[in-house]
C-alpha atoms as a PDB file:
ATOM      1  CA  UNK A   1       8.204  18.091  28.484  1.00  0.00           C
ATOM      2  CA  UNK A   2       8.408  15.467  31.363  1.00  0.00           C
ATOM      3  CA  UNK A   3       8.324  17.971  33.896  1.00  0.00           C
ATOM      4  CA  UNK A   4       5.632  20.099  32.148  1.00  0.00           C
ATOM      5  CA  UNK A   5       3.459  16.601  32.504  1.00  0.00           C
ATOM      6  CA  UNK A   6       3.930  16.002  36.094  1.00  0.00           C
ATOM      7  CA  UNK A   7       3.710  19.902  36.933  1.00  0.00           C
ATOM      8  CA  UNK A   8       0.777  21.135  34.908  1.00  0.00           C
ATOM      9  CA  UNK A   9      -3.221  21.235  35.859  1.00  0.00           C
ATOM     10  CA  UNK A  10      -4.409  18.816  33.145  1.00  0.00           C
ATOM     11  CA  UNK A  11      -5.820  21.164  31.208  1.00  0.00           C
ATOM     12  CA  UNK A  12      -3.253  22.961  30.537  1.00  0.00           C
ATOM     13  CA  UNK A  13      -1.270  19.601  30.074  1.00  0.00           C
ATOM     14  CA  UNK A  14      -3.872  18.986  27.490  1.00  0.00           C
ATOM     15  CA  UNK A  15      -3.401  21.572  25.221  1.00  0.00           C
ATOM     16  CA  UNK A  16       0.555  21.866  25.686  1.00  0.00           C
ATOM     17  CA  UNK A  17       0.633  18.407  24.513  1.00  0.00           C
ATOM     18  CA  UNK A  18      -1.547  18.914  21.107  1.00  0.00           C
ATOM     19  CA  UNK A  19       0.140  22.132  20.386  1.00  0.00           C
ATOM     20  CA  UNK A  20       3.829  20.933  20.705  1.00  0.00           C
ATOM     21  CA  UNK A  21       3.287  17.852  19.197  1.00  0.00           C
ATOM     22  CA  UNK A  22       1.799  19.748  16.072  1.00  0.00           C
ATOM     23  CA  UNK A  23       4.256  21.759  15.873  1.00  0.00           C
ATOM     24  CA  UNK A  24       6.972  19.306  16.334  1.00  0.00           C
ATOM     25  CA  UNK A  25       5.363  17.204  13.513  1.00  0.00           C
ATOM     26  CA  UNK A  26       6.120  19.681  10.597  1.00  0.00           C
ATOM     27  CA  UNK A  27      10.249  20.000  11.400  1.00  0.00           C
ATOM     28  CA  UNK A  28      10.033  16.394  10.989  1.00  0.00           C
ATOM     29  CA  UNK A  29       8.304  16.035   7.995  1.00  0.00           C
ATOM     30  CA  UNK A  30      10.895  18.715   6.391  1.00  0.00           C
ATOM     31  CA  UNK A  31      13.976  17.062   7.211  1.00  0.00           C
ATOM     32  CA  UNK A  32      12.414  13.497   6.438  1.00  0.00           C
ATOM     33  CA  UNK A  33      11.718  14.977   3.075  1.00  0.00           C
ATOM     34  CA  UNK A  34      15.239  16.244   2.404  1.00  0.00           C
ATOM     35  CA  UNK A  35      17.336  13.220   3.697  1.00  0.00           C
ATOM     36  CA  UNK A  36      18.553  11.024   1.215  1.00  0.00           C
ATOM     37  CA  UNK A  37      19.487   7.803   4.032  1.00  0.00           C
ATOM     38  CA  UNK A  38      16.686   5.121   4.296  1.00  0.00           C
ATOM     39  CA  UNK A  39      17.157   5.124   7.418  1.00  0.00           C
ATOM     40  CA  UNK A  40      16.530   8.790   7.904  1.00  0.00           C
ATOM     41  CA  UNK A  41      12.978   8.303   6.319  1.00  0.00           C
ATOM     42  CA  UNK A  42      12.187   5.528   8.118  1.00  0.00           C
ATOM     43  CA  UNK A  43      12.856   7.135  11.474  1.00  0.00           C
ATOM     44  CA  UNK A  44      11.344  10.527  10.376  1.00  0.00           C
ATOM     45  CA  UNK A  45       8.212   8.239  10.164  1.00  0.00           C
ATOM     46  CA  UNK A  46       8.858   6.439  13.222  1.00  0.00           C
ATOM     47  CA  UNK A  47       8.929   9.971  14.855  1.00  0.00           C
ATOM     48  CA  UNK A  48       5.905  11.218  12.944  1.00  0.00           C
ATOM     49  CA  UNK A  49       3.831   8.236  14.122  1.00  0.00           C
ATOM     50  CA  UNK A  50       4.438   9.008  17.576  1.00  0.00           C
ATOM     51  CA  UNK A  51       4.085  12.398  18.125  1.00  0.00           C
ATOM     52  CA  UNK A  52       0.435  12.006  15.884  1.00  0.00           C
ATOM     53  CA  UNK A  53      -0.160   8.959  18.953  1.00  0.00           C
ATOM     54  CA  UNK A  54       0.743  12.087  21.782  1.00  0.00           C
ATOM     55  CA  UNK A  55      -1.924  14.288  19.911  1.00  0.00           C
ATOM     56  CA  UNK A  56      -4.233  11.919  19.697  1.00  0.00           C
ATOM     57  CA  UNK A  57      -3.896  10.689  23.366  1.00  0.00           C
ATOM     58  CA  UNK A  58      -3.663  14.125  24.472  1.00  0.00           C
ATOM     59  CA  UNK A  59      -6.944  14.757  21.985  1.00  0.00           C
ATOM     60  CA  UNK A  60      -8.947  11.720  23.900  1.00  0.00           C
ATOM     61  CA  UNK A  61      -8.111  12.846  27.457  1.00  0.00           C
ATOM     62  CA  UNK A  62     -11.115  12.231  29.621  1.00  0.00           C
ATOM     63  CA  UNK A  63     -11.817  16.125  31.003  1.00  0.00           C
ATOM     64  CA  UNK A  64     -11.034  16.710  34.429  1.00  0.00           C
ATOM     65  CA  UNK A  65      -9.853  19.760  36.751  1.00  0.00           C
ATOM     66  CA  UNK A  66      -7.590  18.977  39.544  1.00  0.00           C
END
């Protein structure tokens, strides 16, 4: 995903960014769900809270073509 960020029109950056973290979110908040180790639920949520912050960033992008 690096790459994709430094290689992609912004745009396209954009919405690569909103739909993987989406769909990134809900794997998460399966596993986090079925582990039984705090510490598996508290860095399910950890992870959760971050890739929500990369969909929102990605959300609040000013709009620009390069």
């Amino acid at each position: 995903m690096v790459f994709l960020s430094l290689t992609l029109k912004p745009k396209v950056n954009r919405w690569v960014n909103i739909i993987v973290g989406i769909l990134y979110i809900v794997p998460v908040v399966f596993t986090m769900f079925m582990a039984t180790w705090y510490y598996s639920i508290f860095l399910g949520i950890v992870e959760i809270v971050l890739k929500v912050l990369i969909v929102w960033y990605a959300w609040t992008w000013p709009k620009q073509e390069r």
